[in-house]
Protein backbone atom coordinates (compact mmCIF):
# COMPACT_ATOMS: atom_id res chain seq x y z
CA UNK A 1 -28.09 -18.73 3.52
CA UNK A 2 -25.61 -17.00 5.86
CA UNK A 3 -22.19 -17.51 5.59
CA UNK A 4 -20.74 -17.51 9.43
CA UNK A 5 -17.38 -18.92 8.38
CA UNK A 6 -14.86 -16.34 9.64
CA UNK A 7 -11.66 -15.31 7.83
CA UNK A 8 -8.47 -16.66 8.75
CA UNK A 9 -4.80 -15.25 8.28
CA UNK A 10 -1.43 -17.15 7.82
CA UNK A 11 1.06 -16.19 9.63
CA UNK A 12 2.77 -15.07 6.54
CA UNK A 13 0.33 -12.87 5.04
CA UNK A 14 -0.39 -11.04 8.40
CA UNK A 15 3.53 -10.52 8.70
CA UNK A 16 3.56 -8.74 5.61
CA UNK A 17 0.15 -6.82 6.83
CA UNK A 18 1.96 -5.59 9.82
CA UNK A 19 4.97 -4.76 7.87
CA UNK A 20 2.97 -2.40 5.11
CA UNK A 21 1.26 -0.71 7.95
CA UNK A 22 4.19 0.03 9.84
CA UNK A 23 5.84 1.14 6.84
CA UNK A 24 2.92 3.44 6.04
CA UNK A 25 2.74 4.67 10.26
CA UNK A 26 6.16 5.51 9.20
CA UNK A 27 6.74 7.28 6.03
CA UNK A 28 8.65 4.51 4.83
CA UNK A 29 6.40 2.87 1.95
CA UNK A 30 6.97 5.09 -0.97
CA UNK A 31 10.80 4.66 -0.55
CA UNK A 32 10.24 0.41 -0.37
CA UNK A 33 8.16 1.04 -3.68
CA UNK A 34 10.87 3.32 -5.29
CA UNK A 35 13.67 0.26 -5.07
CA UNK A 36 11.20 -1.85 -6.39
CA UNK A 37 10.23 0.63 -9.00
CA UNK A 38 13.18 3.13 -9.80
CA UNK A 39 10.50 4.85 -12.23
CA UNK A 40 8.20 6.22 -9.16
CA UNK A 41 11.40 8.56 -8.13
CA UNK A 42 11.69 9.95 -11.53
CA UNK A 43 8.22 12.21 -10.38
CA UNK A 44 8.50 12.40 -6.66
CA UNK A 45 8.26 15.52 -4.88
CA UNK A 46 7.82 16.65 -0.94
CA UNK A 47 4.22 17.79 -1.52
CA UNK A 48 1.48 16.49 -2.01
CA UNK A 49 0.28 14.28 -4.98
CA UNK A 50 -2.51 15.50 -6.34
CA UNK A 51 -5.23 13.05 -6.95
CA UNK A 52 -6.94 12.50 -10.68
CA UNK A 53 -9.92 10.96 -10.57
CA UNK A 54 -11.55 9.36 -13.96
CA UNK A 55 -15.30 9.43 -14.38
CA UNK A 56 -16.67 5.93 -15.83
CA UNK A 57 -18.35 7.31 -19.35
């Protein structure tokens, strides 16, 4: 069986959809993460990050 049933939004959760993107268009999302989580800012630098990628064993 198909399912044709298409996916639906609130209004609230594609507010905060449009807020995270603009934040990211922006430059802005690290900084709302660093109020929420002082401990981010304790690392942060102006270059960057460099990824770490675990292989599964």
């Amino acid at each position: 069986m198909v399912n044709k049933q298409q996916m639906q939004w609130s209004r609230q959760g594609a507010h905060y959809l449009l807020q995270t993107r603009t934040s990211v268009l922006n430059g802005e999302l690290r900084d709302h993460f660093e109020e929420c989580y002082p401990e981010l800012s304790a690392g942060s630098n102006d270059e960057e990050p460099e990824i770490q990628v675990k292989m599964a064993a």
